[in-house]
C-alpha atoms as a PDB file:
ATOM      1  CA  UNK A   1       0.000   0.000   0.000  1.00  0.00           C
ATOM      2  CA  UNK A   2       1.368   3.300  -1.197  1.00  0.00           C
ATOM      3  CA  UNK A   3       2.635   5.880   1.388  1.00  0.00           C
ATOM      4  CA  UNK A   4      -0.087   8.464   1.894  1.00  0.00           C
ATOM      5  CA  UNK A   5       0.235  12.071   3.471  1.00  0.00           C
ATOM      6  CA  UNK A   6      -1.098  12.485   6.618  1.00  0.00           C
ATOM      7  CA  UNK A   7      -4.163  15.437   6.748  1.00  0.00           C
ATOM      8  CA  UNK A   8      -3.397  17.831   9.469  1.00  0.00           C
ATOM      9  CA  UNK A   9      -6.240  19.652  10.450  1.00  0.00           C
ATOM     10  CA  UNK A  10      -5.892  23.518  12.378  1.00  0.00           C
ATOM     11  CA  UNK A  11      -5.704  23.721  15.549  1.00  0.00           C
ATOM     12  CA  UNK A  12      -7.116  26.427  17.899  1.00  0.00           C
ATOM     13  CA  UNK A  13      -5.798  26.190  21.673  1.00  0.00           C
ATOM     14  CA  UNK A  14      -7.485  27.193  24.568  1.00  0.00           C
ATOM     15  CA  UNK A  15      -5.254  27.713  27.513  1.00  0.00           C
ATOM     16  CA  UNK A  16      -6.501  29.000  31.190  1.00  0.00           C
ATOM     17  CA  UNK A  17      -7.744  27.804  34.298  1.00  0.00           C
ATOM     18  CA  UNK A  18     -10.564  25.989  35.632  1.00  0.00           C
ATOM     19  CA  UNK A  19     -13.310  27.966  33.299  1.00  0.00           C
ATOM     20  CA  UNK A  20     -11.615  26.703  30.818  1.00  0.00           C
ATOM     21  CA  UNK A  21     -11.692  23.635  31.515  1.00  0.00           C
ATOM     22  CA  UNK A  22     -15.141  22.811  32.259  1.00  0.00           C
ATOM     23  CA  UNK A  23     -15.709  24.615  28.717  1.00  0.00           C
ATOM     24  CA  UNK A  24     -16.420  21.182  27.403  1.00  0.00           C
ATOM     25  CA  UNK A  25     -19.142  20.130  29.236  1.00  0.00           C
ATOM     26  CA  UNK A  26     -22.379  20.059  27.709  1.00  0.00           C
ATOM     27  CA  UNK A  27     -23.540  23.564  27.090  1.00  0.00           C
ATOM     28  CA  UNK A  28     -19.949  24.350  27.505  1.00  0.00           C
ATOM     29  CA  UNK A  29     -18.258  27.539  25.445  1.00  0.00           C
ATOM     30  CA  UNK A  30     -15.331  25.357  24.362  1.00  0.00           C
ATOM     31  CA  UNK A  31     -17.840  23.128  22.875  1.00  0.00           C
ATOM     32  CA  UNK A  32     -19.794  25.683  20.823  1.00  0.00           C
ATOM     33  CA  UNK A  33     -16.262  26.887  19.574  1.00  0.00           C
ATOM     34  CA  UNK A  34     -15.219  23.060  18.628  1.00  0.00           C
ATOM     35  CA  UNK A  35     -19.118  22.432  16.997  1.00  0.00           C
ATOM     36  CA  UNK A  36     -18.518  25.682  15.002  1.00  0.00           C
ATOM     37  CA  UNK A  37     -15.135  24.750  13.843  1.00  0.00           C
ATOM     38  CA  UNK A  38     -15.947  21.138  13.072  1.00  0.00           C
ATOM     39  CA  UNK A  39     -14.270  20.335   9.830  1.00  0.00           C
ATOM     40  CA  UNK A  40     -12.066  23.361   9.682  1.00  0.00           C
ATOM     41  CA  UNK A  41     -10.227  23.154  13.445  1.00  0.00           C
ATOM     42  CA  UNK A  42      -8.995  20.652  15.931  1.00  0.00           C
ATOM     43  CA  UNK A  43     -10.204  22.655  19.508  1.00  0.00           C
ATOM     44  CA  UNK A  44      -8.068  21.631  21.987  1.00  0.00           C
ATOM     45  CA  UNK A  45      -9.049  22.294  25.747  1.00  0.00           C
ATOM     46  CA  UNK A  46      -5.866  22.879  28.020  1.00  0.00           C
ATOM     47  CA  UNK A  47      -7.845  24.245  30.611  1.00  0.00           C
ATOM     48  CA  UNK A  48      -5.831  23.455  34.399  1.00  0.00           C
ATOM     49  CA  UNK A  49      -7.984  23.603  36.855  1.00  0.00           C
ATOM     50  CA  UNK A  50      -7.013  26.027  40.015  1.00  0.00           C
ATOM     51  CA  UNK A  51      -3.883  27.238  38.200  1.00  0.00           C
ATOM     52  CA  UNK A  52      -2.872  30.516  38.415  1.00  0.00           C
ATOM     53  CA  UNK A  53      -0.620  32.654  35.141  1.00  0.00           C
ATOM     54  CA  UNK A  54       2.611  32.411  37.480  1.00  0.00           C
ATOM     55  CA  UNK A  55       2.157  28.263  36.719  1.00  0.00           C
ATOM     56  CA  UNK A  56       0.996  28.961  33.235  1.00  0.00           C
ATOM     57  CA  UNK A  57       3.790  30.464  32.197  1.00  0.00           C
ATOM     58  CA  UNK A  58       5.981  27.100  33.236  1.00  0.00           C
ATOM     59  CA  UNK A  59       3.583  24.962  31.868  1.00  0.00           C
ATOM     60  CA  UNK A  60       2.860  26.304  28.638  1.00  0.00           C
ATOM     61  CA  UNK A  61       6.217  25.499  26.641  1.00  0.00           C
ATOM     62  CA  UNK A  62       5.785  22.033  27.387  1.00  0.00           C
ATOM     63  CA  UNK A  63       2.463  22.808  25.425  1.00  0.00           C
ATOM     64  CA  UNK A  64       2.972  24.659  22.911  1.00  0.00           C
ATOM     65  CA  UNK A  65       6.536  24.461  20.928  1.00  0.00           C
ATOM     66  CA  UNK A  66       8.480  23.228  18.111  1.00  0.00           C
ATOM     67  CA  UNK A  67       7.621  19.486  18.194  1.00  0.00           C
ATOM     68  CA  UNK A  68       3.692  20.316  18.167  1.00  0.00           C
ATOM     69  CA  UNK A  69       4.093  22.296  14.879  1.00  0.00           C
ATOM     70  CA  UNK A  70       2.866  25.710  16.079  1.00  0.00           C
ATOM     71  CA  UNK A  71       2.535  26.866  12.509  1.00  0.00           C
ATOM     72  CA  UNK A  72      -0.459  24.887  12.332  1.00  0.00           C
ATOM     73  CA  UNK A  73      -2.054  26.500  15.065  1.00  0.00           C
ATOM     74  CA  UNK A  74      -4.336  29.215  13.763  1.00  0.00           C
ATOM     75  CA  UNK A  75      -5.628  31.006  17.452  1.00  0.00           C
ATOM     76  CA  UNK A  76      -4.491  30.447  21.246  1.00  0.00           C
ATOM     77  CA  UNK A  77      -6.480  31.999  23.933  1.00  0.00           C
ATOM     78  CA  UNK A  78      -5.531  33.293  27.308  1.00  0.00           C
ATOM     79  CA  UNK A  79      -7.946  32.950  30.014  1.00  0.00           C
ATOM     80  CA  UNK A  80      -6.288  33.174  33.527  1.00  0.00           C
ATOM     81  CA  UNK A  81      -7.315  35.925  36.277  1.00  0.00           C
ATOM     82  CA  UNK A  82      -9.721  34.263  38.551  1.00  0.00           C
ATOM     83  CA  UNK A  83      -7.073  32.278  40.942  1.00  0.00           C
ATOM     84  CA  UNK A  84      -4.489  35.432  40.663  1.00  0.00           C
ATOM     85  CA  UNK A  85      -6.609  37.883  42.012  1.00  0.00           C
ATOM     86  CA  UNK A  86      -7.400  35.806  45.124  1.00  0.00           C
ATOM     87  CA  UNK A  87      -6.907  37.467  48.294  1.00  0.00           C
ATOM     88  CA  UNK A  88      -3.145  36.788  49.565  1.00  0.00           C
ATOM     89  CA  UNK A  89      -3.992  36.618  53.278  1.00  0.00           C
ATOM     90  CA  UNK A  90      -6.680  34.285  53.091  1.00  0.00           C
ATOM     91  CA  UNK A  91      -5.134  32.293  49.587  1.00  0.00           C
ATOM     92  CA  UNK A  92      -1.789  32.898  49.706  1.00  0.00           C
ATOM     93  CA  UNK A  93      -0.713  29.497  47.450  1.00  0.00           C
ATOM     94  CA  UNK A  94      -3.309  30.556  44.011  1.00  0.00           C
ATOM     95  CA  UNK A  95      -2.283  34.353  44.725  1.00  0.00           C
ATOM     96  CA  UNK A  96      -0.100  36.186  42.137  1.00  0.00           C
ATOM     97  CA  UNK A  97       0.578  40.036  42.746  1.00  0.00           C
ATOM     98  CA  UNK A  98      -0.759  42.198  39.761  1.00  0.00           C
ATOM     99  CA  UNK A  99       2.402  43.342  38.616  1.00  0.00           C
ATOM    100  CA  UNK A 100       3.530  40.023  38.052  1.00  0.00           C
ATOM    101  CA  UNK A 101       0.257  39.058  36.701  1.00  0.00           C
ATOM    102  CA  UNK A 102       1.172  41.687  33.891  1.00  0.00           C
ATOM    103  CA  UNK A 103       4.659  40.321  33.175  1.00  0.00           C
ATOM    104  CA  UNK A 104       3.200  36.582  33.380  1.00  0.00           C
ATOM    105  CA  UNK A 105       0.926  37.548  30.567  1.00  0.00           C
ATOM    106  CA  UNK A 106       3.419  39.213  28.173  1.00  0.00           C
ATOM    107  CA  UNK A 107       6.182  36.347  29.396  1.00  0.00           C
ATOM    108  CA  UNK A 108       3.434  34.239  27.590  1.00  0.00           C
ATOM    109  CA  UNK A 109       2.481  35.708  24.395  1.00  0.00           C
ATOM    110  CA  UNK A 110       6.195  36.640  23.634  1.00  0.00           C
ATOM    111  CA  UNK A 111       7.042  32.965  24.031  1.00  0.00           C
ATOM    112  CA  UNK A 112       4.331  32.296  21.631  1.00  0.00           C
ATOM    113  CA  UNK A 113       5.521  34.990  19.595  1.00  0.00           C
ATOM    114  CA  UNK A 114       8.994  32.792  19.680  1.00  0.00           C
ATOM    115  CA  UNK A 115       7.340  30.280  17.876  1.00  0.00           C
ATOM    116  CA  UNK A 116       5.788  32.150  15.122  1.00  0.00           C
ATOM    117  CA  UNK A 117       2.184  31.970  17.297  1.00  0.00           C
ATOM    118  CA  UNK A 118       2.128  35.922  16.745  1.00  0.00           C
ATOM    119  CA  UNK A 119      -0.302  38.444  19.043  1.00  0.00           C
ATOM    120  CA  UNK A 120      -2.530  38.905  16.254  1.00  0.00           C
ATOM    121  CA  UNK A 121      -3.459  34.653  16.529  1.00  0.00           C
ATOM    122  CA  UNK A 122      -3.868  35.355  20.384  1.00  0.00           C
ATOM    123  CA  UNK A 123      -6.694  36.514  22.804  1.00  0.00           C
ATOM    124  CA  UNK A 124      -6.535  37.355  26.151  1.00  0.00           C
ATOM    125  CA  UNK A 125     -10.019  37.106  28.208  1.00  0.00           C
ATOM    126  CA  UNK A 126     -10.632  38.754  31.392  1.00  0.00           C
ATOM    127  CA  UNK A 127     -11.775  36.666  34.354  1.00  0.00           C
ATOM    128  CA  UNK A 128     -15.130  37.512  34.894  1.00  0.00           C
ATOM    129  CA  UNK A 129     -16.819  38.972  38.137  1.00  0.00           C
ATOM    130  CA  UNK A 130     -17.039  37.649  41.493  1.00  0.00           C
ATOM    131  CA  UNK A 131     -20.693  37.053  43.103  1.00  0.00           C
ATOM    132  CA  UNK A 132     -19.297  37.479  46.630  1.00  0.00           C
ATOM    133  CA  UNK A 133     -21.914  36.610  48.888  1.00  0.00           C
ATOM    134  CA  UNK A 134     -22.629  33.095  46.548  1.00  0.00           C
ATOM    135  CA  UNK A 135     -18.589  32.313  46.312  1.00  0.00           C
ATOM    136  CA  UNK A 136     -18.303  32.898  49.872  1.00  0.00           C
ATOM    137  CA  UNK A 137     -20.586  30.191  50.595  1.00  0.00           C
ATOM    138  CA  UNK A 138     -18.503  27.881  48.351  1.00  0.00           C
ATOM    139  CA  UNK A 139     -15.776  28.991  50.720  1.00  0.00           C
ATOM    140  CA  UNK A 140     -17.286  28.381  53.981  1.00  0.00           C
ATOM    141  CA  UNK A 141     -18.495  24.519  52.662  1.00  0.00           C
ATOM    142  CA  UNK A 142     -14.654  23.963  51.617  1.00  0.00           C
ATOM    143  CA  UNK A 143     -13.623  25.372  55.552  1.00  0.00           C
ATOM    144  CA  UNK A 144     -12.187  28.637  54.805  1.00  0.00           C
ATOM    145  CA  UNK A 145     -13.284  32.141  54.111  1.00  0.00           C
ATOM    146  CA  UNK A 146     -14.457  34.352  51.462  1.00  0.00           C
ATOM    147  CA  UNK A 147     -11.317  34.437  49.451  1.00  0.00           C
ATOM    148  CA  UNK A 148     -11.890  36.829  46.222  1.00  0.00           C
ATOM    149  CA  UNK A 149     -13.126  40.038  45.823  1.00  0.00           C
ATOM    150  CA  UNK A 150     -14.750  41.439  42.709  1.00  0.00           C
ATOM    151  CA  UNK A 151     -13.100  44.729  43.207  1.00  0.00           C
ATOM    152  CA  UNK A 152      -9.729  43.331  43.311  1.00  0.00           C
ATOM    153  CA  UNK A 153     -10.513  40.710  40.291  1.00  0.00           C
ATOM    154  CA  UNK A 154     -11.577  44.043  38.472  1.00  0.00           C
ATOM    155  CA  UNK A 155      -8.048  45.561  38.609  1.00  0.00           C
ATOM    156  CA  UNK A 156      -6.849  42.162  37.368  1.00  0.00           C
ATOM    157  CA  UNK A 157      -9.334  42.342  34.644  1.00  0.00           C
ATOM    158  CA  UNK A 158      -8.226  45.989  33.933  1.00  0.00           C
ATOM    159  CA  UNK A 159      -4.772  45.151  33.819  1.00  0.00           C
ATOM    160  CA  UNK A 160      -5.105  42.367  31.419  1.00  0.00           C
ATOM    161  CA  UNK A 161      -6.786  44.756  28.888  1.00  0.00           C
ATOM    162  CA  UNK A 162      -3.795  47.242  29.346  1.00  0.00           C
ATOM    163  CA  UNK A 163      -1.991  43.848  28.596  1.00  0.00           C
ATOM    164  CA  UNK A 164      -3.403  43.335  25.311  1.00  0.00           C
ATOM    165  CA  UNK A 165      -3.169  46.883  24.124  1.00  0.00           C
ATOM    166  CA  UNK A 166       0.383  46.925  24.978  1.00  0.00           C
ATOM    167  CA  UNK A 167       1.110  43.777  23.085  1.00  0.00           C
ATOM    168  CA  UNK A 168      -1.287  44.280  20.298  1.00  0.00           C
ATOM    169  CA  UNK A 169      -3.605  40.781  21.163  1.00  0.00           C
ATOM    170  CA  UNK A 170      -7.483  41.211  20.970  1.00  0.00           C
ATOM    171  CA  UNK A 171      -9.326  40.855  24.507  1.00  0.00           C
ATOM    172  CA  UNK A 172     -12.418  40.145  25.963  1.00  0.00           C
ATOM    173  CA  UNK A 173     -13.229  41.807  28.456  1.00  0.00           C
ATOM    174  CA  UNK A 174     -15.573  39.448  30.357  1.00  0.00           C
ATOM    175  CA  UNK A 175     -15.287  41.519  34.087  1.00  0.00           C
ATOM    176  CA  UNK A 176     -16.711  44.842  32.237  1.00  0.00           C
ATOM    177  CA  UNK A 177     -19.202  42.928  29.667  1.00  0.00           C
ATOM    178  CA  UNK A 178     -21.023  41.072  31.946  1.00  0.00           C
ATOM    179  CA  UNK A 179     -21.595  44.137  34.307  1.00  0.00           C
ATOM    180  CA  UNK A 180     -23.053  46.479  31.331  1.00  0.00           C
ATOM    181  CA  UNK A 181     -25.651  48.602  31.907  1.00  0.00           C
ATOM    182  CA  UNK A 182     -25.969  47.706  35.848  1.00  0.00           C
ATOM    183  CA  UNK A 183     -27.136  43.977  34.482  1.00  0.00           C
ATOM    184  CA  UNK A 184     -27.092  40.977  37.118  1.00  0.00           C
ATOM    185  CA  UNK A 185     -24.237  39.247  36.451  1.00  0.00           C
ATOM    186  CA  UNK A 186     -25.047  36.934  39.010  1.00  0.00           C
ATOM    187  CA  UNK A 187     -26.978  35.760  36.428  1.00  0.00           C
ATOM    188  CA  UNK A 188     -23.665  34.184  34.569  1.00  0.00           C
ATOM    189  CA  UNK A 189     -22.223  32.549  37.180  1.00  0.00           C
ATOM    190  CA  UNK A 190     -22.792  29.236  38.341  1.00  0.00           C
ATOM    191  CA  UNK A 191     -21.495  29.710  42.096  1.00  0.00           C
ATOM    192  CA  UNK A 192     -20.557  32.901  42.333  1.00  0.00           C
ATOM    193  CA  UNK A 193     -16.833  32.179  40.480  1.00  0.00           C
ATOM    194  CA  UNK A 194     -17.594  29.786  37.523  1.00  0.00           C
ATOM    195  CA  UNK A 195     -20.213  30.182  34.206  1.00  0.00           C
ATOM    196  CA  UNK A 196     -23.738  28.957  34.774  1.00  0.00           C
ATOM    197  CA  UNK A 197     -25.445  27.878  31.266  1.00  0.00           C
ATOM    198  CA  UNK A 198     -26.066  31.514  30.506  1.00  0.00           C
ATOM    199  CA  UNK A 199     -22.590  32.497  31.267  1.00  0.00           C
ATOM    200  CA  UNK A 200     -21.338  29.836  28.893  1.00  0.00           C
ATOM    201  CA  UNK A 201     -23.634  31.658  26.131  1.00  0.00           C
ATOM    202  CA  UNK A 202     -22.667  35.104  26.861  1.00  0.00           C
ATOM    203  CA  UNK A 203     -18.454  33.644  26.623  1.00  0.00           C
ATOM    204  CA  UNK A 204     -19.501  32.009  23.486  1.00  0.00           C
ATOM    205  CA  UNK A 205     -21.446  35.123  21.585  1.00  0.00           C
ATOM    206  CA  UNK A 206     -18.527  36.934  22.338  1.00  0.00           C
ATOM    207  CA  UNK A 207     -15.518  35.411  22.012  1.00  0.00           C
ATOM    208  CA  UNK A 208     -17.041  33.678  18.472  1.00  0.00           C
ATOM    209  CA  UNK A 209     -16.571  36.940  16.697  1.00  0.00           C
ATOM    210  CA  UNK A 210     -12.692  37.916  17.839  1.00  0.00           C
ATOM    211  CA  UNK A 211     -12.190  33.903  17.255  1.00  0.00           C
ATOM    212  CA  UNK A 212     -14.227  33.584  13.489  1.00  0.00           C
ATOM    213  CA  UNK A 213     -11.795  36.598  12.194  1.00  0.00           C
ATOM    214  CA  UNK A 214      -8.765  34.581  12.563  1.00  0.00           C
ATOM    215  CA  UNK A 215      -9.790  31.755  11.124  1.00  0.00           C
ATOM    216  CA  UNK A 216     -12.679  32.712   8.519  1.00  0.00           C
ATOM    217  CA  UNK A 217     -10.149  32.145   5.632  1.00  0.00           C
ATOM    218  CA  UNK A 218      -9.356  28.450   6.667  1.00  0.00           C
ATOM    219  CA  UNK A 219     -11.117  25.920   3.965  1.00  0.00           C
ATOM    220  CA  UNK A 220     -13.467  23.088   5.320  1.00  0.00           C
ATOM    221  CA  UNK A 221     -11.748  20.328   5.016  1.00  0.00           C
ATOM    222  CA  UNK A 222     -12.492  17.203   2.512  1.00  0.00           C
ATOM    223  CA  UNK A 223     -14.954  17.166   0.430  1.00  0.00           C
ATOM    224  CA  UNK A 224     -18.383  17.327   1.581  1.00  0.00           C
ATOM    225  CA  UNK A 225     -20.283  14.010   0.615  1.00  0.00           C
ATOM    226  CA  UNK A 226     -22.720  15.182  -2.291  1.00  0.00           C
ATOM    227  CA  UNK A 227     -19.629  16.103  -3.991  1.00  0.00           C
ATOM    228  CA  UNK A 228     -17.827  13.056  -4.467  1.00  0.00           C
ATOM    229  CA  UNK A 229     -17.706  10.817  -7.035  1.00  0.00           C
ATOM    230  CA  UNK A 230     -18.975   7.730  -5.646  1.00  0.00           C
ATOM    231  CA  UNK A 231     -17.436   5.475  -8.653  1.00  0.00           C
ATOM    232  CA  UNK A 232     -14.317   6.846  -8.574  1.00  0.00           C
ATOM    233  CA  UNK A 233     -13.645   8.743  -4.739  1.00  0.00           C
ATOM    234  CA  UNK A 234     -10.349   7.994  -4.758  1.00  0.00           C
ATOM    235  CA  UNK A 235      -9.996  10.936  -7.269  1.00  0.00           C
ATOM    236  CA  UNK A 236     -11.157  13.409  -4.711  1.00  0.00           C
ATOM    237  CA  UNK A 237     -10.086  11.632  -1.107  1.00  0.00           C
ATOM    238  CA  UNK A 238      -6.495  10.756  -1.401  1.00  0.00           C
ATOM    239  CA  UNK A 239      -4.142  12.803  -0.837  1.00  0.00           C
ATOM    240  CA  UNK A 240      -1.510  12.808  -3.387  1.00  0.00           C
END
């Protein structure tokens, strides 16, 4: 049997913490991006649970580099903000100072940049904001105390926009969006920290737009079925 080339589909990454993650689950925004890019992208979740952009930044060359061919991958996003802006005193092991926060996320997309992954394949999105009074329940049934506060995750949030400005990236601004207009934004979230179905949809509807520019001009890949010749499909399947 005859050597054949091997089809390599896309790939789009998506890299943060535990809202990442759980983006697969049913209803999930991970999994609206993966149905929408079905035949055109591989979506690959690398969502890490509890990890904060300090342990990001070790992890993600182990990733992302030369031996996964990151010329193939056609957008990376950047979710991390939620387990940062936790309140040293009380979480002192997830906490990451702002400042070096900021320099985790450049550190990151200029080793992506490294790799030919440049900013304008990457976006950055904005932890959203915290429902304290249903996250510190969460707390108190895990033993401990409230240990975020949606003011502090804001200047997190605000600093990751300066972030993508600086480096040229798009960004979603999740922390601002979802509080438009005086809405409830407790609406979004599921227990005060994580996406509830709704939250899911609102991720989606906006990060589908920043996500469907960089990869509108990828072709759907093989043919689709009322095309081929069914007495001869060899002509339009194999690769040569």
């Amino acid at each position: 049997m005859s050597r054949l080339n091997s089809i390599l589909w896309p790939r789009v990454v998506l890299f943060g913490d535990s809202i990442t993650q759980f983006s697969f689950e049913p209803g999930g925004w991970g999994a609206f991006i993966a149905n929408n890019l079905a035949r055109k992208c591989d979506v690959l979740n690398r969502g890490l649970s509890g990890y904060n952009s300090k342990w990001a930044k070790i992890v993600l060359p182990q990733l992302i580099n030369q031996s996964t061919d990151p010329q193939n991958i056609a957008a990376v996003t950047i979710f991390f903000g939620a387990n940062d802006s936790a309140i040293k005193e009380v979480n002192p092991k997830q906490h990451i100072p702002q400042d070096e926060y900021v320099q985790n996320l450049k550190s990151m997309i200029e080793y992506l940049k490294g790799i030919s992954i440049t900013e304008d394949k990457v976006i950055l999105i904005t932890p959203p904001p915290i429902e304290e009074a249903a996250w510190e329940k969460e707390c108190i049934l895990k033993g401990c105390q409230l240990n975020r506060l949606n003011s502090v995750t804001g200047k997190y949030a605000r600093a990751c926009v300066e972030v993508a400005t600086e480096c040229g990236t798009d960004v979603l601004d999740l922390w601002t969006l979802m509080q438009a207009d005086n809405q409830d934004f407790r609406t979004y979230l599921s227990d005060g920290l994580h996406l509830s179905q709704k939250g899911n949809d609102f991720l989606a509807s906006h990060l589908w737009p920043l996500l469907e520019k960089k990869v509108s001009g990828l072709p759907f890949i093989l043919p689709y079925w009322a095309d081929i010749d069914h007495l001869n499909p060899e002509a339009m399947l194999k690769a040569s």
